[in-house]
N, C-alpha and C. Protein backbone atom coordinates (compact mmCIF):
# COMPACT_ATOMS: atom_id res chain seq x y z
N UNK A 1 -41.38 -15.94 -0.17
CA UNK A 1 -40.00 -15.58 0.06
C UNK A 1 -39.13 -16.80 -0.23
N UNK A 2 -37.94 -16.45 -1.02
CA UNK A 2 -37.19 -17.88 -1.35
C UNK A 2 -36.16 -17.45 -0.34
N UNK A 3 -35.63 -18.72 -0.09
CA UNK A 3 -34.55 -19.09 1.05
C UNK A 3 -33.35 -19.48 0.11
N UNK A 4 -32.67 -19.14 -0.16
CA UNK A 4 -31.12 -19.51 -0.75
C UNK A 4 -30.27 -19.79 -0.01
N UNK A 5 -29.70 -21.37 0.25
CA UNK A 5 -28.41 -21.73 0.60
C UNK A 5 -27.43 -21.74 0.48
N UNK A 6 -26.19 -21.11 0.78
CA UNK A 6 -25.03 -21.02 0.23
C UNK A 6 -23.93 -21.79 1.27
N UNK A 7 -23.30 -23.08 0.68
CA UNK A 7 -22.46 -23.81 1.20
C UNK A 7 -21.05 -23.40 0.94
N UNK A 8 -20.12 -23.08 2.01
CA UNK A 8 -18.66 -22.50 1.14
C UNK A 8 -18.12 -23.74 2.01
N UNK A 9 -17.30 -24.32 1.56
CA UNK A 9 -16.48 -25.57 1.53
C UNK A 9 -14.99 -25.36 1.42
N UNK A 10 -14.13 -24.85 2.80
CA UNK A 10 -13.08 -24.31 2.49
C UNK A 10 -12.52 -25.79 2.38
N UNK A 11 -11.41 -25.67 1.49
CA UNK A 11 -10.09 -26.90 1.34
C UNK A 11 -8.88 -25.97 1.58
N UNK A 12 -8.53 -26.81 2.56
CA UNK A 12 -6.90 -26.46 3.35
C UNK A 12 -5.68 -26.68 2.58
N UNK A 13 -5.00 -26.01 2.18
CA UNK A 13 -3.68 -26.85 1.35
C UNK A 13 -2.80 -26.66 2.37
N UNK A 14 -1.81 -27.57 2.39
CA UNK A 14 -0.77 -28.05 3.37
C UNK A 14 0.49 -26.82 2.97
N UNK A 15 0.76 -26.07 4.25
CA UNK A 15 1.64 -25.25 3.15
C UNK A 15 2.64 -25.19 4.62
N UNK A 16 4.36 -25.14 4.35
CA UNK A 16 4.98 -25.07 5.28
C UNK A 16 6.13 -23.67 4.93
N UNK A 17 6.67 -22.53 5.57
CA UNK A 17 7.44 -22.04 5.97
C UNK A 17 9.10 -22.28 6.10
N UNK A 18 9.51 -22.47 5.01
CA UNK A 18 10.91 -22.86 5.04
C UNK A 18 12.45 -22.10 5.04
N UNK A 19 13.32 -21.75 5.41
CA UNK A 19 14.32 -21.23 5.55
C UNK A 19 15.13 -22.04 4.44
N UNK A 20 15.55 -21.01 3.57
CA UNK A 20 16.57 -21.65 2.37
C UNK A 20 17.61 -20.71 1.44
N UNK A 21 18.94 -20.88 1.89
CA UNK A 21 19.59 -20.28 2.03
C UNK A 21 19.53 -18.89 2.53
N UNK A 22 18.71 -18.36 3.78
CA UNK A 22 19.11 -17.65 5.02
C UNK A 22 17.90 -16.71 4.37
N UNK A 23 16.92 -17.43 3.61
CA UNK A 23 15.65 -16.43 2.77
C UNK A 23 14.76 -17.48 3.59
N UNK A 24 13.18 -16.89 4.02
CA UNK A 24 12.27 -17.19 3.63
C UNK A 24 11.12 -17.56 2.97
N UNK A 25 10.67 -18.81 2.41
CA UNK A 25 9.75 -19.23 1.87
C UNK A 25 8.49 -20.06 2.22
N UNK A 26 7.21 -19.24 1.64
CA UNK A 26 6.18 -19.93 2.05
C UNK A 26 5.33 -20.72 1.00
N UNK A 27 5.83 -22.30 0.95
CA UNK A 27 6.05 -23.33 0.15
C UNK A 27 4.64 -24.42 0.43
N UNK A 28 3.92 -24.87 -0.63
CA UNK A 28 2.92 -25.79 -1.12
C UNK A 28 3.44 -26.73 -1.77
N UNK A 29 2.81 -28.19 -2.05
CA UNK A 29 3.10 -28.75 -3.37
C UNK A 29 3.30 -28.71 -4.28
N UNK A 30 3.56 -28.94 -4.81
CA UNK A 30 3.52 -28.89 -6.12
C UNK A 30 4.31 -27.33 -6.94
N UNK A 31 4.20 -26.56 -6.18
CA UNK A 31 5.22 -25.32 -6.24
C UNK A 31 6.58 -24.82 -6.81
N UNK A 32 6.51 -23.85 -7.57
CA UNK A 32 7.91 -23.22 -8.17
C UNK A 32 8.41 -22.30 -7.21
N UNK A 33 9.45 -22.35 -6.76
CA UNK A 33 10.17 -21.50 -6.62
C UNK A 33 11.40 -20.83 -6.84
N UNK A 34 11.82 -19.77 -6.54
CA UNK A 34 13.30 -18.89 -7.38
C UNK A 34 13.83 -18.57 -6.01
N UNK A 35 14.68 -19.54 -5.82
CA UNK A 35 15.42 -19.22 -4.11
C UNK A 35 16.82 -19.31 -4.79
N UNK A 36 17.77 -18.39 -4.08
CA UNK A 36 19.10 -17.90 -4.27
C UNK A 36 19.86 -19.43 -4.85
N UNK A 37 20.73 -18.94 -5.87
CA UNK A 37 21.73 -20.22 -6.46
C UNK A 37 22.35 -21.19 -5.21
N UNK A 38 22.12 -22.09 -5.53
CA UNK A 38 22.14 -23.23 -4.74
C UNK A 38 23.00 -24.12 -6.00
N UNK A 39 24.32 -24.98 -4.76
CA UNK A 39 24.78 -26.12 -5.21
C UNK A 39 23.71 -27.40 -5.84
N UNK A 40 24.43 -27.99 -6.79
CA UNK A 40 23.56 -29.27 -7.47
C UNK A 40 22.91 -29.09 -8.90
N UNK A 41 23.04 -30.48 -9.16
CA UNK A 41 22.90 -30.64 -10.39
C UNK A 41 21.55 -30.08 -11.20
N UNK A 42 21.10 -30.27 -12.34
CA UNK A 42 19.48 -29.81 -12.92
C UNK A 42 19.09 -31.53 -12.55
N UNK A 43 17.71 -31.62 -11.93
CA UNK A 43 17.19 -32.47 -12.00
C UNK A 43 17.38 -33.14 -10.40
N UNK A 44 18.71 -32.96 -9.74
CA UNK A 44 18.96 -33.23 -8.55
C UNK A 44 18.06 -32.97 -7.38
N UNK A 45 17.76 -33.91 -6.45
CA UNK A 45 16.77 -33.79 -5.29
C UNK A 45 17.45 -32.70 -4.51
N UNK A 46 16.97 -32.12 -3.37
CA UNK A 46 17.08 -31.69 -2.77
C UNK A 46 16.07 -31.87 -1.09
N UNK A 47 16.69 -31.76 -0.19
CA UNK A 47 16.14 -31.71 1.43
C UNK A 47 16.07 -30.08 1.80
N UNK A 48 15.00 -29.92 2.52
CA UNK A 48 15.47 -28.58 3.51
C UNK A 48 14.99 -29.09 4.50
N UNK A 49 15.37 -28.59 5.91
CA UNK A 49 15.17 -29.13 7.22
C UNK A 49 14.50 -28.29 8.11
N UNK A 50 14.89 -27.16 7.83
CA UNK A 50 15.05 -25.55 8.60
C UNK A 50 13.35 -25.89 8.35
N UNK A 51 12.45 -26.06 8.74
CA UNK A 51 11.22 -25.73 9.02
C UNK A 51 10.64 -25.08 9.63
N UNK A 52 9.96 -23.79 9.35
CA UNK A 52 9.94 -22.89 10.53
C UNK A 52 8.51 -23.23 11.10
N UNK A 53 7.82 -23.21 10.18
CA UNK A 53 6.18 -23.25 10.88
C UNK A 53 5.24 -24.04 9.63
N UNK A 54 4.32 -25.29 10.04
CA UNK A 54 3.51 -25.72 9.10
C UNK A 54 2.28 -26.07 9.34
N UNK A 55 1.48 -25.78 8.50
CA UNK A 55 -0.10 -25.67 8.32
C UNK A 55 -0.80 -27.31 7.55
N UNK A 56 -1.39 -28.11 8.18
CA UNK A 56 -1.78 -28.85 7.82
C UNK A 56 -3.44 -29.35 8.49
N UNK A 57 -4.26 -29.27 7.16
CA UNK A 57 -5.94 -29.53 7.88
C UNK A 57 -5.94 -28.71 9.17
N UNK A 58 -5.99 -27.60 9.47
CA UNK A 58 -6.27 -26.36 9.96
C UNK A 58 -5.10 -26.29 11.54
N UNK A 59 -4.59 -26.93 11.31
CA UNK A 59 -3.26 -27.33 12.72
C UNK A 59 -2.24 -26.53 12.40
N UNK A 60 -2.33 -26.09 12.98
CA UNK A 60 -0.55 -24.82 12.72
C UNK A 60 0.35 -25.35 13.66
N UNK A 61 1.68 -25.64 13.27
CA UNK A 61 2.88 -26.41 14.25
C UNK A 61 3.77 -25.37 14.18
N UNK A 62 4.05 -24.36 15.19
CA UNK A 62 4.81 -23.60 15.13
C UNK A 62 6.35 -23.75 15.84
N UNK A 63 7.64 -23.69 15.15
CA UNK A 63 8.64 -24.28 15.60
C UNK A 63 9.17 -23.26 16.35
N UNK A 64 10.35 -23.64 17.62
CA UNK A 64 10.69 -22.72 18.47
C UNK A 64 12.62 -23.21 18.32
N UNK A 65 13.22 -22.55 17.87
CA UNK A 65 12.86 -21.65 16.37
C UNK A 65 12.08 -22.25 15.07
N UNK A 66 12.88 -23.98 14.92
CA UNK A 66 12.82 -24.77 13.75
C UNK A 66 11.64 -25.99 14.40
N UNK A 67 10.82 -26.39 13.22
CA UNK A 67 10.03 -27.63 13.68
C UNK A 67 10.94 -28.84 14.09
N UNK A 68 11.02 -30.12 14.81
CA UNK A 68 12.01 -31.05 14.72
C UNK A 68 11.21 -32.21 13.76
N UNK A 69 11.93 -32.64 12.95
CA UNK A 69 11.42 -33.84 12.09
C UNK A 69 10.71 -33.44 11.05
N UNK A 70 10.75 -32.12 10.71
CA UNK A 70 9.92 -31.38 9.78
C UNK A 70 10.70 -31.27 8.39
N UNK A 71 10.52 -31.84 7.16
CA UNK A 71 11.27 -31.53 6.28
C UNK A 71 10.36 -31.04 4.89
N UNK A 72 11.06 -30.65 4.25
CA UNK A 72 10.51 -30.11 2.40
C UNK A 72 11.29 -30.84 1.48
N UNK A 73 10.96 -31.46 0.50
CA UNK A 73 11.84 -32.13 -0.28
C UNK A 73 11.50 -31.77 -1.76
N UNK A 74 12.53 -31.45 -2.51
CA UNK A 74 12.48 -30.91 -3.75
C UNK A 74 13.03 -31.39 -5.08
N UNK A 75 13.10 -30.31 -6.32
CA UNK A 75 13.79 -30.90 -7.04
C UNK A 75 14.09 -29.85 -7.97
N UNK A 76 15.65 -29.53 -8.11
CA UNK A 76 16.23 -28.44 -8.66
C UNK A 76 15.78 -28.51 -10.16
N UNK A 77 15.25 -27.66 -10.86
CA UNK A 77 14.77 -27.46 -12.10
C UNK A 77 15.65 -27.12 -13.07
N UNK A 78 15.91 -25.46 -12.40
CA UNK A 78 17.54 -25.54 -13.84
C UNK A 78 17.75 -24.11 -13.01
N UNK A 79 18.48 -23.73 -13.50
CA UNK A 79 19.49 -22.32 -12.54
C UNK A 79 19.60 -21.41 -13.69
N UNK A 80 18.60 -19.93 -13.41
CA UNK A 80 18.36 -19.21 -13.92
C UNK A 80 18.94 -18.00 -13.81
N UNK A 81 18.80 -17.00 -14.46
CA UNK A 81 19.46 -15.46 -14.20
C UNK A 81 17.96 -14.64 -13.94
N UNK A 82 18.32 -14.20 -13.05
CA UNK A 82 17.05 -12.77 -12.90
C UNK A 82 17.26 -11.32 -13.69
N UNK A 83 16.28 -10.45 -13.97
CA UNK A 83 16.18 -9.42 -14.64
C UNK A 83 17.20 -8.33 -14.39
N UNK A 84 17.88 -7.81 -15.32
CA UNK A 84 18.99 -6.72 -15.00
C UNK A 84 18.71 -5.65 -14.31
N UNK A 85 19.54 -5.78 -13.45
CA UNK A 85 19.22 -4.15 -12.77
C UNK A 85 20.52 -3.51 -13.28
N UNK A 86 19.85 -2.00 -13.16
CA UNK A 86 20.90 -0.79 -13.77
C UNK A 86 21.39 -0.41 -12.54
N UNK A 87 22.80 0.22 -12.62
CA UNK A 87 22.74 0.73 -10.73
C UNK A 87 23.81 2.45 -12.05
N UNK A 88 23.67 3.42 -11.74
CA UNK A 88 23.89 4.41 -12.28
C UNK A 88 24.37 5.39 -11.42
N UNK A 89 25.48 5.83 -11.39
CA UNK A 89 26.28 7.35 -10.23
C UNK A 89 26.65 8.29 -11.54
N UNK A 90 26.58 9.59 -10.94
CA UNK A 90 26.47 10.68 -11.53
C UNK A 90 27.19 11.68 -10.14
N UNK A 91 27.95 12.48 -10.58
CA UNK A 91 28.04 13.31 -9.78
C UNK A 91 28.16 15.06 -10.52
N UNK A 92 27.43 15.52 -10.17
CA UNK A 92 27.06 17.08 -11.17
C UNK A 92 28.43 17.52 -11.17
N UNK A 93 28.62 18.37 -12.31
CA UNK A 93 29.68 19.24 -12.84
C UNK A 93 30.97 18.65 -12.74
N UNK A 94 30.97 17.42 -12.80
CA UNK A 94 32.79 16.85 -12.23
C UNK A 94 32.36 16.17 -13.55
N UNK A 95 32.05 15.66 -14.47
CA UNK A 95 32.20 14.80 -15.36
C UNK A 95 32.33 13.42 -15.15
N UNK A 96 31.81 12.71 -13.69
CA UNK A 96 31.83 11.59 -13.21
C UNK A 96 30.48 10.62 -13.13
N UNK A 97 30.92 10.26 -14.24
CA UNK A 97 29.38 8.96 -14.80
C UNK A 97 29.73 7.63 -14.47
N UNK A 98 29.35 7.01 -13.73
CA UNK A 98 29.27 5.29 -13.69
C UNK A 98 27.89 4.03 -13.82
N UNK A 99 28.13 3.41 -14.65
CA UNK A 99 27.08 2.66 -15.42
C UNK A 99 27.24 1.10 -14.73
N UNK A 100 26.13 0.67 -14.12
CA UNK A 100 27.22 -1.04 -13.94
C UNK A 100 25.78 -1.43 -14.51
N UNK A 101 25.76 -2.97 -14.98
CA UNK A 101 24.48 -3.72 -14.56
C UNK A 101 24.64 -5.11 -13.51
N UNK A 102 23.31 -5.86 -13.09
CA UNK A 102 23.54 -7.08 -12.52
C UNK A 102 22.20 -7.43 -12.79
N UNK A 103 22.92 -8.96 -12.97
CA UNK A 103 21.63 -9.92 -12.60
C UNK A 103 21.91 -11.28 -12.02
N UNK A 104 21.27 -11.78 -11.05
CA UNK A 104 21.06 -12.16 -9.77
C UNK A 104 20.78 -13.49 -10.26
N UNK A 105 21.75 -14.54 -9.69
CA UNK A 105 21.27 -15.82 -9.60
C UNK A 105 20.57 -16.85 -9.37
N UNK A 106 19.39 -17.16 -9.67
CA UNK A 106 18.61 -17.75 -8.67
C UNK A 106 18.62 -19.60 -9.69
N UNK A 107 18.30 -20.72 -8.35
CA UNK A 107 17.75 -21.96 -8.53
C UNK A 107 16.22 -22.14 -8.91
N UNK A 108 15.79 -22.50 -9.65
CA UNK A 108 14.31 -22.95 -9.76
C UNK A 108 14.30 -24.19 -9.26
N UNK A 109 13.29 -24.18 -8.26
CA UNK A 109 12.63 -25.42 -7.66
C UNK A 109 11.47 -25.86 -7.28
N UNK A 110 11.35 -27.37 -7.75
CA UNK A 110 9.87 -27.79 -7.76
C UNK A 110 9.78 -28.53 -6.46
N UNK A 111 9.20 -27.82 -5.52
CA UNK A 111 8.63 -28.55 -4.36
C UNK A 111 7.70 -29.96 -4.29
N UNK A 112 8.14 -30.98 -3.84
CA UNK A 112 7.93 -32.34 -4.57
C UNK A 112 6.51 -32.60 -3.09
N UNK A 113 7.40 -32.33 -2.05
CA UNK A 113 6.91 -32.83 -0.61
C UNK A 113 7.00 -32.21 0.40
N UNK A 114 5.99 -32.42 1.32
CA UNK A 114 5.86 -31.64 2.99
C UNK A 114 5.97 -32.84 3.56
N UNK A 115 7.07 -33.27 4.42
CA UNK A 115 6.59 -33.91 5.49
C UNK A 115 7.15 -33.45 7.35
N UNK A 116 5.62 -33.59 8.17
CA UNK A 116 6.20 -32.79 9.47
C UNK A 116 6.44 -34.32 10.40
């Protein structure tokens, strides 16, 4: 009878919970994200403070509401448009058609740093 060992070796990535502009995000290193248009330049740093809850080497710090001393630090990429939405009204037999489109502003940002 053979005996087979199987070693699983979890690795933790540091990942924190951030509030940014009145959205939630659940943010890693090294990370892209598309959070609502935000002031500042392309290339400009950025802070968030609002820390809600962070995971580091299996420790969860859960903030009541916000962590204190807990920050995310970033770096605005470039300020993009999101995909068109159609929004369409119709109302039967009146001859009343309305057509709009939109598309939605968002910041791209490269999450640089966690620190709690």
């Amino acid at each position: 009878m053979h005996l087979i060992l199987i070693i699983v070796i979890y690795q933790t990535i540091m990942y924190a919970i951030v509030n940014i502009s009145g959205k939630q995000f659940k943010v890693t290193k090294d990370q892209h994200i598309f959070a609502p248009k935000m002031q500042g330049e392309v290339d400009a740093s950025v802070e968030f403070d609002q820390v809600l809850l962070a995971e580091d080497d299996g420790t969860v710090s859960v903030g009541a509401p916000l962590l204190s001393g807990a920050k995310v630090s970033g770096k605005i990429l470039d300020h993009v448009k999101g995909d068109k939405v159609i929004v369409f009204k119709k109302k039967r037999r009146k001859g009343y058609k309305k057509k709009n489109g939109h598309r939605q502003q968002f910041t791209k940002i490269l999450i640089e740093n966690i620190t709690l």
